[in-house]
C-alpha atoms as a PDB file:
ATOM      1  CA  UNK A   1       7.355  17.730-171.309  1.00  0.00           C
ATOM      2  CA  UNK A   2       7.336  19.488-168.032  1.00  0.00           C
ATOM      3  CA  UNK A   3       8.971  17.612-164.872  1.00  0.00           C
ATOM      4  CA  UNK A   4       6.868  17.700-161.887  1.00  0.00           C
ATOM      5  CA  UNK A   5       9.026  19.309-158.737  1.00  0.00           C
ATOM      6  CA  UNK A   6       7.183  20.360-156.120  1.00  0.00           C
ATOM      7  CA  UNK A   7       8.480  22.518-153.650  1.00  0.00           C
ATOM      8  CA  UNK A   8       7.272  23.467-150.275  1.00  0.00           C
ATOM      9  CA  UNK A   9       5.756  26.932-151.276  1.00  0.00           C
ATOM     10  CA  UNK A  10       4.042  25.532-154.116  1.00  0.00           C
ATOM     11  CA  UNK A  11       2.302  22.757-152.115  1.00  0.00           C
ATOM     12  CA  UNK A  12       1.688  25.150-149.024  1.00  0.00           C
ATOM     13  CA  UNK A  13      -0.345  26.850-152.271  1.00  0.00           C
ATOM     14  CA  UNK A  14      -2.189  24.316-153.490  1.00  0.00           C
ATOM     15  CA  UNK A  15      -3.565  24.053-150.092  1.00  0.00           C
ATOM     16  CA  UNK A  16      -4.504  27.143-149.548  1.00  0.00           C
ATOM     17  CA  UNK A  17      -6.469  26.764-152.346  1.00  0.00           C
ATOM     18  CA  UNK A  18      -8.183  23.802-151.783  1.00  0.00           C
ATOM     19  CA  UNK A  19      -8.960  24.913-148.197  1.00  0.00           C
ATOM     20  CA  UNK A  20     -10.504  28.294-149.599  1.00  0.00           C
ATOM     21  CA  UNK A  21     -13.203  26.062-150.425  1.00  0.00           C
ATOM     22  CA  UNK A  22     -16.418  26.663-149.071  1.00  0.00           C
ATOM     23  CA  UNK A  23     -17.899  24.206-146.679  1.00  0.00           C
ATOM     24  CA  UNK A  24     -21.181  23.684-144.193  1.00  0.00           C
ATOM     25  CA  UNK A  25     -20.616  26.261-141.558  1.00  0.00           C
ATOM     26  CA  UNK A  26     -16.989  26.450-142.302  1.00  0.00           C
ATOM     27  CA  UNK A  27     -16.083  23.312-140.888  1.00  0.00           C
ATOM     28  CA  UNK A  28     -13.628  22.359-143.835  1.00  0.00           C
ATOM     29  CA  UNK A  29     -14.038  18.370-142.974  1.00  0.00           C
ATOM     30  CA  UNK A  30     -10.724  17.255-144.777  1.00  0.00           C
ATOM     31  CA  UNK A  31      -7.410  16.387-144.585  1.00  0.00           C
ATOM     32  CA  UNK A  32      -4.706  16.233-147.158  1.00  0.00           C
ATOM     33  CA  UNK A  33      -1.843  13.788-147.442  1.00  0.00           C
ATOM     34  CA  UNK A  34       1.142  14.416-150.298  1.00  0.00           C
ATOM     35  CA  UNK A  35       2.600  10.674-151.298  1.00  0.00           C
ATOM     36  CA  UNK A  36       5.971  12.465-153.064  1.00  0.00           C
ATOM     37  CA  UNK A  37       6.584   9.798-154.412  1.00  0.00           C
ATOM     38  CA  UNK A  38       3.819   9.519-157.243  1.00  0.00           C
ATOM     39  CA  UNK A  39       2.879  13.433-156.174  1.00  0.00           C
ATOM     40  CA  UNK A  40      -0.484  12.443-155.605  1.00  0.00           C
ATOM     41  CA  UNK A  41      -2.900  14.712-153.225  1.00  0.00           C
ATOM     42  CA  UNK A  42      -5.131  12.533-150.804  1.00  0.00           C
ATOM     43  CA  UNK A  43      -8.038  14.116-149.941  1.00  0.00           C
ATOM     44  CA  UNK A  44      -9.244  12.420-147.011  1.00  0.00           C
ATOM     45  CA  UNK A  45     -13.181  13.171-144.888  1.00  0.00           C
ATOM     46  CA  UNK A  46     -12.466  14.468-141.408  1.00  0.00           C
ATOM     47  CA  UNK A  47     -15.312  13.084-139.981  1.00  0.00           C
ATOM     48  CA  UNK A  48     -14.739  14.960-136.379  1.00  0.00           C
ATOM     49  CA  UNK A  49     -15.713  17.966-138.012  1.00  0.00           C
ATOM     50  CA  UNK A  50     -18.927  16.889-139.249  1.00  0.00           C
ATOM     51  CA  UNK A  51     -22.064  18.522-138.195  1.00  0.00           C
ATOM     52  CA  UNK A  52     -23.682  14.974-136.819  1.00  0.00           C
ATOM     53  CA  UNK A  53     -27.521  16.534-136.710  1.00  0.00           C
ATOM     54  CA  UNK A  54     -27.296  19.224-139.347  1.00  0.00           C
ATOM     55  CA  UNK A  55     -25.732  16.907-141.583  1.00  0.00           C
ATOM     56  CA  UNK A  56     -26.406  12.998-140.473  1.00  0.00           C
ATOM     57  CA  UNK A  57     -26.012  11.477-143.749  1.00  0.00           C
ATOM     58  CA  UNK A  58     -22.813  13.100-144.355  1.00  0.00           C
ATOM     59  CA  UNK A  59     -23.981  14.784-147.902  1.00  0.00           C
ATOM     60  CA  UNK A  60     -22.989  18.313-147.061  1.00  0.00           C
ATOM     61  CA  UNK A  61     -19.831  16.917-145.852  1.00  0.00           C
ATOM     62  CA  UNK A  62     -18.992  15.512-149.221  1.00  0.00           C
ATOM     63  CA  UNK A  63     -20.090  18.569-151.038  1.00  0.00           C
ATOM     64  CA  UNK A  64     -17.408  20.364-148.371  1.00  0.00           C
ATOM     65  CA  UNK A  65     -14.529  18.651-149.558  1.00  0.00           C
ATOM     66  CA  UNK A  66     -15.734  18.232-153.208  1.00  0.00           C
ATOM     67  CA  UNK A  67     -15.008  21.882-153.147  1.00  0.00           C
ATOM     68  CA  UNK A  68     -12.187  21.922-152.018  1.00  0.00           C
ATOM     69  CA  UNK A  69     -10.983  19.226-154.477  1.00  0.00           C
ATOM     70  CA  UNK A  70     -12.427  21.711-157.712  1.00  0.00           C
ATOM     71  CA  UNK A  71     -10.334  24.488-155.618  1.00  0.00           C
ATOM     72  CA  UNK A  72      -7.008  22.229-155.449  1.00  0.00           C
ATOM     73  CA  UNK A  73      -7.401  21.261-159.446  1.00  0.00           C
ATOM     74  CA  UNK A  74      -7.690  25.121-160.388  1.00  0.00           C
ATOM     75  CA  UNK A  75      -4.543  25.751-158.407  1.00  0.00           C
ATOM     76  CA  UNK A  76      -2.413  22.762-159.826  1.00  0.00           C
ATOM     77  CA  UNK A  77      -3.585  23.769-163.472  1.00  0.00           C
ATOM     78  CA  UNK A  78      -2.355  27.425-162.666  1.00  0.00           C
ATOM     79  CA  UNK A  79       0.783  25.952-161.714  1.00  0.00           C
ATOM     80  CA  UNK A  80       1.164  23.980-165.083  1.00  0.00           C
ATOM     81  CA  UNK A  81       0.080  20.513-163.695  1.00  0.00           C
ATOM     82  CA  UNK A  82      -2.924  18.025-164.920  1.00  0.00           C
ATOM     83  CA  UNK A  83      -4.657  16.995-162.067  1.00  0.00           C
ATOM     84  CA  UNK A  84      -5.426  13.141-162.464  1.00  0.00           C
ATOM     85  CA  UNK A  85      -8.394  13.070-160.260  1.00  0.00           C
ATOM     86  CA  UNK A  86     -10.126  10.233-158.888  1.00  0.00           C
ATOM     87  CA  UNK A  87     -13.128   9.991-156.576  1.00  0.00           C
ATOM     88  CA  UNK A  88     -13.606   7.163-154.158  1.00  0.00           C
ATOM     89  CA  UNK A  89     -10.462   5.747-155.178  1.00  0.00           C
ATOM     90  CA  UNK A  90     -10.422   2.587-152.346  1.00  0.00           C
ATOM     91  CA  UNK A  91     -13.807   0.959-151.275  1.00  0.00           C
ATOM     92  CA  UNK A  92     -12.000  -0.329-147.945  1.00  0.00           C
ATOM     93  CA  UNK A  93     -10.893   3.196-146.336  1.00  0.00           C
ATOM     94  CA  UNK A  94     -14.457   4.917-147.187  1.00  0.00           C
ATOM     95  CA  UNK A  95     -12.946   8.221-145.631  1.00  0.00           C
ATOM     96  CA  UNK A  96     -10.477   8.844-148.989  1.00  0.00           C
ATOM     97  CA  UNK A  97     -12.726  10.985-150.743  1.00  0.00           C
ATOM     98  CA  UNK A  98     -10.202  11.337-153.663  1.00  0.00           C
ATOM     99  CA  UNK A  99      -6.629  11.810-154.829  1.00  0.00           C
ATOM    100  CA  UNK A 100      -5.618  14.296-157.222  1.00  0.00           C
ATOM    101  CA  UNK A 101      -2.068  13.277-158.845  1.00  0.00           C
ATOM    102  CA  UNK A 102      -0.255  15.880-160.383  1.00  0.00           C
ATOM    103  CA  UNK A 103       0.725  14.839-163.838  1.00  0.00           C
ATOM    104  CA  UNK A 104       3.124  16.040-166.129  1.00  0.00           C
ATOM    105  CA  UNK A 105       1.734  18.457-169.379  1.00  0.00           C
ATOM    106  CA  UNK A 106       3.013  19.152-172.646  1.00  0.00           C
ATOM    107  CA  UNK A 107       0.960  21.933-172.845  1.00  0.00           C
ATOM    108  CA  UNK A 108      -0.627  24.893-170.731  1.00  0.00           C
ATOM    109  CA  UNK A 109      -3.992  23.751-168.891  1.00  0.00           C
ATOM    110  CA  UNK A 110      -6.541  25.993-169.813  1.00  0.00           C
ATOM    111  CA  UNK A 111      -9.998  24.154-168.272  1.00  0.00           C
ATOM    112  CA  UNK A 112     -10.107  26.631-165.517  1.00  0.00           C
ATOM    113  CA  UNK A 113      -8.189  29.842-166.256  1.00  0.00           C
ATOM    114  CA  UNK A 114     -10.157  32.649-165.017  1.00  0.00           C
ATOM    115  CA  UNK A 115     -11.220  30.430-161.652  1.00  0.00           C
ATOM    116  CA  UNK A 116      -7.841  30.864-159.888  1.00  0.00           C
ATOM    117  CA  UNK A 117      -7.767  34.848-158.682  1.00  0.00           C
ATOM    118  CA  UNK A 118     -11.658  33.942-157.974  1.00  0.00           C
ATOM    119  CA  UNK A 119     -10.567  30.813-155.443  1.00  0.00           C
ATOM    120  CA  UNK A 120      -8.875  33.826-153.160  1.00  0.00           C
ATOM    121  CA  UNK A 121     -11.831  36.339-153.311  1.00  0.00           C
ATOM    122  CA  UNK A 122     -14.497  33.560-152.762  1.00  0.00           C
ATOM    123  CA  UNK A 123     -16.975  35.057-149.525  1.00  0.00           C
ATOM    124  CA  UNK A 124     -19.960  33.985-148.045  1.00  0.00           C
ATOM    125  CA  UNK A 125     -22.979  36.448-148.109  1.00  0.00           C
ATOM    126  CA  UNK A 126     -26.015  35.747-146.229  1.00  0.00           C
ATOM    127  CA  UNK A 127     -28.146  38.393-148.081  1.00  0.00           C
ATOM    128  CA  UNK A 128     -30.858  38.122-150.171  1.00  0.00           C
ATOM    129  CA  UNK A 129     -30.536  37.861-153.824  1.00  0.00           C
ATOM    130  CA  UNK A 130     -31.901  40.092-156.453  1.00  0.00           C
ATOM    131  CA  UNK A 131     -35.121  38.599-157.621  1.00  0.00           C
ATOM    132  CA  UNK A 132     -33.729  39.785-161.548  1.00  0.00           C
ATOM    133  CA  UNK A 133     -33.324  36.789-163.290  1.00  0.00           C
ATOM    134  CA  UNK A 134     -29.785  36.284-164.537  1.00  0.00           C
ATOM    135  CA  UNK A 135     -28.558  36.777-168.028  1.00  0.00           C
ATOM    136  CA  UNK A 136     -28.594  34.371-170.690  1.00  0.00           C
ATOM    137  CA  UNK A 137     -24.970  34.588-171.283  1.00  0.00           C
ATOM    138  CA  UNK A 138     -24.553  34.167-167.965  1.00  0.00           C
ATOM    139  CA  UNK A 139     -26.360  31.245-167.902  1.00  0.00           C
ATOM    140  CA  UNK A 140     -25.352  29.559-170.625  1.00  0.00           C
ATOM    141  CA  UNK A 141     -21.813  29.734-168.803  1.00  0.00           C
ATOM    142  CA  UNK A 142     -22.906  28.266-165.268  1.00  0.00           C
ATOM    143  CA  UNK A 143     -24.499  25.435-167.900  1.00  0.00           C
ATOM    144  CA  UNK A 144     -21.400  24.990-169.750  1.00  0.00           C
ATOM    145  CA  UNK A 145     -18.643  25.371-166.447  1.00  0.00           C
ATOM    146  CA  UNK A 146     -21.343  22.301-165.236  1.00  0.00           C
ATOM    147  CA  UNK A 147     -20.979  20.090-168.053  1.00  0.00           C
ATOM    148  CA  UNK A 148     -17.349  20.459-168.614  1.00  0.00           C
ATOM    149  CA  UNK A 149     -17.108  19.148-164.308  1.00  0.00           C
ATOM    150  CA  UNK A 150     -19.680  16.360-165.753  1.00  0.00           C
ATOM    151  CA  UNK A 151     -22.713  17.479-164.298  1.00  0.00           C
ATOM    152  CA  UNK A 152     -26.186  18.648-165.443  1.00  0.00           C
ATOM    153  CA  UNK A 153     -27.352  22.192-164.284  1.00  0.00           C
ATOM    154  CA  UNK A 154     -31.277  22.755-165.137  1.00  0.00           C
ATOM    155  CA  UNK A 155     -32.763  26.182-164.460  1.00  0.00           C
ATOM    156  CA  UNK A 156     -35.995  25.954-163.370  1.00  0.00           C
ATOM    157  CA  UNK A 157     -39.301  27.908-164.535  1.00  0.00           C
ATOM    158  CA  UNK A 158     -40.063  30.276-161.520  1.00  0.00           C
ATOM    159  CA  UNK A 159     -43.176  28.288-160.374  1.00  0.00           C
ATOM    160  CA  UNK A 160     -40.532  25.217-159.477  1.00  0.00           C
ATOM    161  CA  UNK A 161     -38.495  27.685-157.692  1.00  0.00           C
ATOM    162  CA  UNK A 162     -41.344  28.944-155.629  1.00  0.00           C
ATOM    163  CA  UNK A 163     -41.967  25.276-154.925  1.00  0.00           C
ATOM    164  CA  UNK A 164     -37.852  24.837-153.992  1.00  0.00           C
ATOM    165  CA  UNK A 165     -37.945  27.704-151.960  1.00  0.00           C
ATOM    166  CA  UNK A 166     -41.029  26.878-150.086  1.00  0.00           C
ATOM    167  CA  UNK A 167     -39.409  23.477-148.998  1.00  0.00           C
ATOM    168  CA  UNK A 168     -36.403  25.278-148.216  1.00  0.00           C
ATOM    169  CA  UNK A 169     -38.125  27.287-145.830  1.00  0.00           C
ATOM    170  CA  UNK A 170     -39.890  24.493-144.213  1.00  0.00           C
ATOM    171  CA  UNK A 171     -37.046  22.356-143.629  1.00  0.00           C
ATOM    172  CA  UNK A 172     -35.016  25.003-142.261  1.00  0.00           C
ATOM    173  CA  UNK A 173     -38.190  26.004-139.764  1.00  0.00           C
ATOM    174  CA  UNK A 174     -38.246  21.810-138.573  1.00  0.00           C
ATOM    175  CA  UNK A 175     -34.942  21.747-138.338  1.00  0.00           C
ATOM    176  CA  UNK A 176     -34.820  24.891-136.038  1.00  0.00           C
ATOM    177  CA  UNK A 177     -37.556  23.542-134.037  1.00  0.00           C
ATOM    178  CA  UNK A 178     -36.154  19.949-134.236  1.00  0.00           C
ATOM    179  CA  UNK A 179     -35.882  19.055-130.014  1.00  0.00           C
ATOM    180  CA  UNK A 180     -32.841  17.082-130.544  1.00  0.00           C
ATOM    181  CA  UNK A 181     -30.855  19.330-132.638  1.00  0.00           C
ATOM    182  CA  UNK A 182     -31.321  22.181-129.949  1.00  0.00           C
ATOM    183  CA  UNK A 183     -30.338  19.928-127.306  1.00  0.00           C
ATOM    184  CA  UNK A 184     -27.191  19.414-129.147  1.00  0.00           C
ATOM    185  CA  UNK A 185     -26.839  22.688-129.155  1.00  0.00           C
END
């Protein structure tokens, strides 16, 4: 069994993983806190950052920093860790988004090996995409990377798409031409 020391370089790491996340106009809306104790990760909403008219409800925000809690996992599997992750961990401070608690392993972690090098070459691109569909294998991987994190990923027939995209485009013209989000500025 492997004993869990962290040093300073490996949890200045971790973080630079986990805030290599994406997030709604690169806001990254968290905080971390290290208990050394029980080497548990808190991953906590910073709410200042939040984008109160683009994002009111605070969904995007939670996406944000459910990023950047995939991101931190890769990095503590890479470093021979389990991450012991819980969401929502305590209903009376609704800002703790999660903790992720670096347990000890008997054996390598191999969930997410190829994701590390990609955390560090992750990049935004605002250009169009190819209107190719995507390959099958490559499909069948975004399906199976989904249900291993416990989610569902459907691919929809290109008519629903339209239909997506169409929204899309409509919600980002009201919101553009919303009068109190411009007065927010």
């Amino acid at each position: 069994m492997r004993t869990a020391v962290l040093d300073g370089t490996t949890l200045e790491t971790l973080l630079s993983a986990a805030v290599a996340a994406p997030s709604i106009h690169n806001t990254q809306p968290w905080r971390f806190r290290l208990d050394p104790d029980t080497l548990t990760l808190e991953i906590r909403a910073a709410t200042h950052r939040g984008l109160r008219h683009t994002d009111p409800t605070g969904r995007a925000l939670h996406l944000s920093v459910g990023c950047a809690v995939l991101n931190l996992r890769i990095a503590v599997e890479r470093f021979g860790w389990t991450p012991v992750t819980r969401l929502l961990p305590r209903p009376d401070e609704p800002d703790l988004l999660a903790t992720v608690r670096l347990a000890d392993t008997t054996r390598p972690t191999t969930t997410h090996p190829a994701l590390y090098d990609t955390v560090w070459r992750r990049h935004s691109s605002r250009l169009p995409f190819l209107e190719r569909p995507l390959p099958t294998p490559v499909l069948t991987e975004l399906t199976e990377a989904a249900h291993t994190e416990g989610a569902l990923l459907h691919h929809l027939p290109p008519a629903r798409t339209d239909t997506v995209l169409r929204l899309t485009r409509e919600a980002e013209h009201h919101n553009t031409t919303e009068p109190r989000r411009a007065a927010a500025g």
